[in-house]
Protein backbone atom coordinates (compact mmCIF):
# COMPACT_ATOMS: atom_id res chain seq x y z
CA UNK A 1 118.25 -43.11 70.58
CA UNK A 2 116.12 -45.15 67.90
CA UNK A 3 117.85 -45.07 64.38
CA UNK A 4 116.59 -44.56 61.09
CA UNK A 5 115.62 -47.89 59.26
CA UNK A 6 118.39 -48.55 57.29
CA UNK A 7 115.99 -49.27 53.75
CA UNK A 8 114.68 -45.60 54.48
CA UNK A 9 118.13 -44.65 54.22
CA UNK A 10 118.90 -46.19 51.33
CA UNK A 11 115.46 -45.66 49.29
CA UNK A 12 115.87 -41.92 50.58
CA UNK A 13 119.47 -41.34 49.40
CA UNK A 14 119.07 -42.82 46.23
CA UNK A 15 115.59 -40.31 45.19
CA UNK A 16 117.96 -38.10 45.88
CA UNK A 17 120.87 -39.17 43.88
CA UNK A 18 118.25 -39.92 40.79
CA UNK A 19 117.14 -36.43 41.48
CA UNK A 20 120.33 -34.83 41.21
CA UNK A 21 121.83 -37.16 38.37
CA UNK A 22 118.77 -37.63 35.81
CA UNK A 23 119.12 -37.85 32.90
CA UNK A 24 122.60 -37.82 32.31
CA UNK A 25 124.64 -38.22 35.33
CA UNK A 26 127.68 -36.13 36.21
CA UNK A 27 128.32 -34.63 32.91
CA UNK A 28 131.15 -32.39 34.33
CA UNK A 29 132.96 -34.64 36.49
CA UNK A 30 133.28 -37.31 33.38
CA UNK A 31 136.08 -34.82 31.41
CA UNK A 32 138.46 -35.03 34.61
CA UNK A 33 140.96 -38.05 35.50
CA UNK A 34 139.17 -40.58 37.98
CA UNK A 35 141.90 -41.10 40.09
CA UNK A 36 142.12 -42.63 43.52
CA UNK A 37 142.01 -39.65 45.94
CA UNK A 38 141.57 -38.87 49.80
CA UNK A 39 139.28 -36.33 51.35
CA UNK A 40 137.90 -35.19 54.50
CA UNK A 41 134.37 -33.44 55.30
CA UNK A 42 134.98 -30.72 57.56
CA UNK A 43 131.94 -28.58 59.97
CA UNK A 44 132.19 -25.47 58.88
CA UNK A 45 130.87 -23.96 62.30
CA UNK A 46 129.88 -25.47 65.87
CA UNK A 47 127.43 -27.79 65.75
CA UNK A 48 125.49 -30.92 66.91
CA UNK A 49 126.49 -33.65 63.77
CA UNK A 50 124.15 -35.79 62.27
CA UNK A 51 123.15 -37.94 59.28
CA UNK A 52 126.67 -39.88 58.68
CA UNK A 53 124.43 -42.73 58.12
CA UNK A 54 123.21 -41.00 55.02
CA UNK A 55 126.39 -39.61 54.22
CA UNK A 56 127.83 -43.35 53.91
CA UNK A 57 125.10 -44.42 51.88
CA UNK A 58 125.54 -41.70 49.51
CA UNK A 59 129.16 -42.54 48.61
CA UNK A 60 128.67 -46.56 48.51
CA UNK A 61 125.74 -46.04 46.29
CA UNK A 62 128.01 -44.35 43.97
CA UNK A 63 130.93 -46.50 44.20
CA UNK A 64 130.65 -49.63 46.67
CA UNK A 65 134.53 -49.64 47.02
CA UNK A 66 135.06 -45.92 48.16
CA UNK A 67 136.13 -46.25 51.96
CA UNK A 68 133.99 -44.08 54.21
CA UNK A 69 135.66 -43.24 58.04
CA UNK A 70 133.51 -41.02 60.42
CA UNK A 71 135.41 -39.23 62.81
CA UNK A 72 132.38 -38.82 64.79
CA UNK A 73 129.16 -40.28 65.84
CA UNK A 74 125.73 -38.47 65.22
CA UNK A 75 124.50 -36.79 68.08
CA UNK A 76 128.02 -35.32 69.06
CA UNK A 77 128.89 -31.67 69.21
CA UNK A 78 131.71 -30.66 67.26
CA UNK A 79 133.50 -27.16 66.57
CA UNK A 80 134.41 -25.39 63.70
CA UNK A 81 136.97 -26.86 61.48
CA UNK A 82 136.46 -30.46 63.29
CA UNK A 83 136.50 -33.26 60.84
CA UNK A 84 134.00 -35.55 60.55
CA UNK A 85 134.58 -38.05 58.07
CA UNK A 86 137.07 -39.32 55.49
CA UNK A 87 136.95 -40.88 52.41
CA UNK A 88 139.36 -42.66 49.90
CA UNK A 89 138.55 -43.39 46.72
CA UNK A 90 138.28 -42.95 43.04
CA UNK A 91 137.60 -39.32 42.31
CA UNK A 92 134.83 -39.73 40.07
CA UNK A 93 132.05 -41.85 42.56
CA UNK A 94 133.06 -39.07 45.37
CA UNK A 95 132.09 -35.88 43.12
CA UNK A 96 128.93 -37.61 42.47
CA UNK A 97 127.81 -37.66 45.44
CA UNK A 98 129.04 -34.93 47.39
CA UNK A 99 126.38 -32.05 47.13
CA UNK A 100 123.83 -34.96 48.00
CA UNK A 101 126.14 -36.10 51.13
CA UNK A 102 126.78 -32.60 52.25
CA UNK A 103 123.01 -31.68 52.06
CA UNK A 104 121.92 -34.17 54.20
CA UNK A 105 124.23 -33.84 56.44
CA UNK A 106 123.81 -30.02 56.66
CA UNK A 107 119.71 -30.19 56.83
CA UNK A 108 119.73 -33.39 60.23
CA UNK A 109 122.93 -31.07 61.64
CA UNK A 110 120.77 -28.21 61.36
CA UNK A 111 117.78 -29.65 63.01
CA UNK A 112 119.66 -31.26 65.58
CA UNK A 113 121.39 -28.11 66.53
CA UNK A 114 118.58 -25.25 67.15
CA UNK A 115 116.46 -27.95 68.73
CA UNK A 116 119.54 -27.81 71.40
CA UNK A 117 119.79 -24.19 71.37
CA UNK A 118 116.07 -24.46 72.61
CA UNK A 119 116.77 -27.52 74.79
CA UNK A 120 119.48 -25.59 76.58
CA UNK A 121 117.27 -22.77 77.21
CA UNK A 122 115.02 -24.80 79.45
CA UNK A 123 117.68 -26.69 81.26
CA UNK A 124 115.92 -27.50 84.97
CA UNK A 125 112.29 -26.45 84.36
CA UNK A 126 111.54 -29.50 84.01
CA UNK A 127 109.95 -29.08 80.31
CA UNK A 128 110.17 -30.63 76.94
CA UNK A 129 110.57 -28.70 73.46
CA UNK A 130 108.70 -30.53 71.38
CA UNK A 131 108.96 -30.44 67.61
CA UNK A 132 105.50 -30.37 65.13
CA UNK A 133 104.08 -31.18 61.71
CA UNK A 134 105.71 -28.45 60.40
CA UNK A 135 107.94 -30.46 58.38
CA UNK A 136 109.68 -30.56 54.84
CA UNK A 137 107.19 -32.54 52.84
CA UNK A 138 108.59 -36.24 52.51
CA UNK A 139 111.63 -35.28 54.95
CA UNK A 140 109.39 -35.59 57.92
CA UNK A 141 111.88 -38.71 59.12
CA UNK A 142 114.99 -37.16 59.11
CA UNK A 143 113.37 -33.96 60.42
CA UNK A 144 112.26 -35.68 63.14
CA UNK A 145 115.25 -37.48 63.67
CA UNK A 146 117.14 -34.34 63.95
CA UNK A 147 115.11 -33.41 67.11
CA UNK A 148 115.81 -36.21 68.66
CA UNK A 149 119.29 -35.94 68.50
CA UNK A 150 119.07 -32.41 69.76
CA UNK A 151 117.34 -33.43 72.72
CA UNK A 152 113.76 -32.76 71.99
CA UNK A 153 110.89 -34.91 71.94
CA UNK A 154 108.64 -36.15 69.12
CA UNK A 155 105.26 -34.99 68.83
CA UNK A 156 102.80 -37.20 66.74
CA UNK A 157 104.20 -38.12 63.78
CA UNK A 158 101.43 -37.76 61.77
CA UNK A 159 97.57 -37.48 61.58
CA UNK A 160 96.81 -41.08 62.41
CA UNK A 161 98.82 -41.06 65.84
CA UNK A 162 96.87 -39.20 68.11
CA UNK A 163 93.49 -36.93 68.20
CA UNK A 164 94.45 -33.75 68.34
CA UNK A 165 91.84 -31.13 68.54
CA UNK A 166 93.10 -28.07 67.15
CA UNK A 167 91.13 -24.68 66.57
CA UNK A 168 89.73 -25.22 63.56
CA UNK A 169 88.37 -28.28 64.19
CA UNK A 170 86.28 -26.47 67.12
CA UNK A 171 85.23 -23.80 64.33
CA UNK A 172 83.54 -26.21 62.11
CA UNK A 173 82.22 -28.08 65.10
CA UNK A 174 81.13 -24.90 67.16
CA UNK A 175 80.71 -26.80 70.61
CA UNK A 176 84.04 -28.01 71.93
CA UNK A 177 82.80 -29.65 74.70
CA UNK A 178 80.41 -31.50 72.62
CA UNK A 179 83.60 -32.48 69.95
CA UNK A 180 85.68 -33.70 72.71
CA UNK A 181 83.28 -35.28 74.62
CA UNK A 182 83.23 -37.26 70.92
CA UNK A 183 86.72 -37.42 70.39
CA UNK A 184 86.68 -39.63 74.16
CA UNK A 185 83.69 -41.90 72.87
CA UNK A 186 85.73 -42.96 69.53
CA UNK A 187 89.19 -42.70 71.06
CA UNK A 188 90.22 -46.28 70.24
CA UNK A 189 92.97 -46.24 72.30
CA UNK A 190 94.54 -43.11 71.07
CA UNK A 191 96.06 -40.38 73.39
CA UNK A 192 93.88 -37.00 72.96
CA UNK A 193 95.25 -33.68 72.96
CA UNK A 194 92.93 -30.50 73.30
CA UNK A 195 94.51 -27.02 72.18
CA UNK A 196 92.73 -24.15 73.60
CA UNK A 197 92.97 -20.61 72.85
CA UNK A 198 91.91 -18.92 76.68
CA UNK A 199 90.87 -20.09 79.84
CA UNK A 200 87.31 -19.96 79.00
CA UNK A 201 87.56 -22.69 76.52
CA UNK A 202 89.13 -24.79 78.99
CA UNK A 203 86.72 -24.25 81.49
CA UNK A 204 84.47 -25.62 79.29
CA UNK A 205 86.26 -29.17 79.56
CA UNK A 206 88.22 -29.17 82.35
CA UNK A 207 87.42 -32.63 84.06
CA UNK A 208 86.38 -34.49 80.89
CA UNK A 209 88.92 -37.80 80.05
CA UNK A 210 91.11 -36.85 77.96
CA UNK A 211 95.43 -36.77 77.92
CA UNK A 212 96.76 -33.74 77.03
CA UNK A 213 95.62 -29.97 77.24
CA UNK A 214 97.52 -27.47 74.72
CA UNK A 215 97.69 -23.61 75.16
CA UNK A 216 98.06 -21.74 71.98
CA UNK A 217 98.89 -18.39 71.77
CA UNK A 218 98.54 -17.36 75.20
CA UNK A 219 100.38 -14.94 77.19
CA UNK A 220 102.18 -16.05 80.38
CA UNK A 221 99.72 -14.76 83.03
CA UNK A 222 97.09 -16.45 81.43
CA UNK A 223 99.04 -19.61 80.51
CA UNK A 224 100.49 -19.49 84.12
CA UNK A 225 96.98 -19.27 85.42
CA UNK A 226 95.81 -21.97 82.75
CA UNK A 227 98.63 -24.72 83.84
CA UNK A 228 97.48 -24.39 87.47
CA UNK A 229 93.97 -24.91 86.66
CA UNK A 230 94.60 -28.08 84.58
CA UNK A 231 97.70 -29.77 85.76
CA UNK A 232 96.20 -32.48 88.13
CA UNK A 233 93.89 -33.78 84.91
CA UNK A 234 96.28 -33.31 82.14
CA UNK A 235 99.43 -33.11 80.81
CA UNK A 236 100.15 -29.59 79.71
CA UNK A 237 101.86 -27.77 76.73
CA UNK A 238 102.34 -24.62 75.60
CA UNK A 239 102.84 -23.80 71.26
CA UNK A 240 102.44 -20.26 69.33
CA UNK A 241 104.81 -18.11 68.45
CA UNK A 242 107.60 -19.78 70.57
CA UNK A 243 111.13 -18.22 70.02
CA UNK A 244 115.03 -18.76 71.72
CA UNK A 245 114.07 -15.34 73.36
CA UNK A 246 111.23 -16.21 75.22
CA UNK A 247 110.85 -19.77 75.43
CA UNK A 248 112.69 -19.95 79.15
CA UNK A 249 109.65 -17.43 79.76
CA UNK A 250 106.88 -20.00 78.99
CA UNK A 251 109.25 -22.75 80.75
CA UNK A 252 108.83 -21.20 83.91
CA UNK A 253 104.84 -20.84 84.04
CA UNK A 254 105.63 -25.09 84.84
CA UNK A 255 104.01 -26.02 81.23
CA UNK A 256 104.95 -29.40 80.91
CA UNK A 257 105.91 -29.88 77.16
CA UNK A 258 106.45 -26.38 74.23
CA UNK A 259 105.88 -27.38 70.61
CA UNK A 260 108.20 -25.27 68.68
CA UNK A 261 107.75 -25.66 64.50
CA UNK A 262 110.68 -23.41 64.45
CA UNK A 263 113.05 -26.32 64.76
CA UNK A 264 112.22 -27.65 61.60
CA UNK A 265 110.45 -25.44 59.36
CA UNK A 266 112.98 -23.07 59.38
CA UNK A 267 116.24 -24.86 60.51
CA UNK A 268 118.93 -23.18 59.68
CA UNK A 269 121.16 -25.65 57.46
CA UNK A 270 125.27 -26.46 58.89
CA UNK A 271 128.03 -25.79 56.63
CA UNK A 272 130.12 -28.32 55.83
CA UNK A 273 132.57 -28.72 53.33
CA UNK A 274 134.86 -32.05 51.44
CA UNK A 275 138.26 -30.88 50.83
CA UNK A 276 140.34 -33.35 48.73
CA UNK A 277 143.82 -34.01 50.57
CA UNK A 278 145.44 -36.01 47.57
């Protein structure tokens, strides 16, 4: 599992902190007594954890001697009520950052967890769920990361990763044999993927060089039909209205990868909760 860069942590965490604190930092928690206190971060349902990293960083960017314990690693599933992490400390550094702690936390766990819920679904078909672009603008990292501890698989990261040529690229273009045929000539090395809307369109470039064929919107006897045709020239993938309820359905037409944006646009966020002990 690759990690998150520990700068982007820290850079990330404290935006966030300046975001929540500016101008005048923790105005409420100032009037109470800043004693040294104990408290534990509970899930508030089942889940699959993750973002302790930024969790951590949170509290010793507020107060470097506040002593941070996870109870669990990232990637883990935990149940309801499980705790994940302690702290002990003075009062006042913890307050500050617990909304910020918590929300990370809450937005990777969610991320991490439907992406599972989807991973499960296609247990021995042999096919990826693959997350999308469809990110949180400037959260696309942890987003990402999130799928990845779920058990999907990255798709480009962003525009400069890989050609993709998506429908409205062939609308402006008009000839997609023409654009791909392009696309090849000034690859530079980069993977190309080709999203087509029916099996007409793909007849139209079946055989030409390229890496990856994508199927958008289609319905299974046509995307059954369209896999067979193209899966001894290229690596196939399925995206378009992809939900938990039917995504085993496109699994088994042996599509080789499913793009699902559901898994971060909409994410649902985990519950989690600090409780203070002493």
């Amino acid at each position: 599992m690759q990690k998150i860069n520990q700068k982007y942590i820290k850079s990330t965490v404290r935006q966030a902190l300046r975001e929540d604190l500016s101008p005048s930092g923790d105005i409420t928690s100032k009037n109470i007594k800043n004693r040294k206190v104990t408290t534990k971060i509970i899930a508030g349902q089942n889940c699959i954890v993750g973002g302790l990293s930024f969790v951590k960083e949170a509290f010793k960017i507020s107060d470097s001697k506040i002593i941070f314990k996870a109870k669990t690693n990232d990637g883990r599933k935990v149940k309801k009520g499980k705790v994940v992490a302690t702290l002990k400390g003075k009062a006042l550094g913890i307050l500050k950052s617990e909304r910020i702690a918590l929300n990370f936390l809450g937005l990777i766990s969610g991320v991490a967890t439907i992406t599972n819920k989807f991973v499960k679904k296609v247990e021995g078909k042999s096919c990826k769920i693959c997350c999308t672009r469809k990110t949180l603008p400037n959260l696309r990292v942890i987003q990402k990361y999130g799928v990845r501890l779920g058990g999907g698989t990255n798709h480009r990261f962003n525009l400069s990763d890989e050609i993709l040529i998506k429908d409205n690229h062939i609308a402006v273009n008009k000839n997609i044999r023409a654009l791909v045929k392009k696309a090849i000539k000034n690859r530079k090395r980069k993977k190309i993927t080709v999203e087509v809307d029916n099996i007409n369109q793909l007849k139209k470039i079946i055989g030409l060089k390229f890496n990856r064929v994508l199927f958008d919107n289609m319905n299974p006897k046509n995307l059954r039909k369209a896999v067979k045709m193209s899966k001894r020239f290229y690596e196939t993938e399925a995206s378009g209205g992809v939900t938990l309820g039917n995504v085993r359905k496109i699994a088994t037409t042996g599509v080789k990868r499913i793009s699902v944006g559901q898994i971060t646009h909409s994410a649902p966020t985990i519950d989690f909760k600090l409780d203070f002990i002493s």
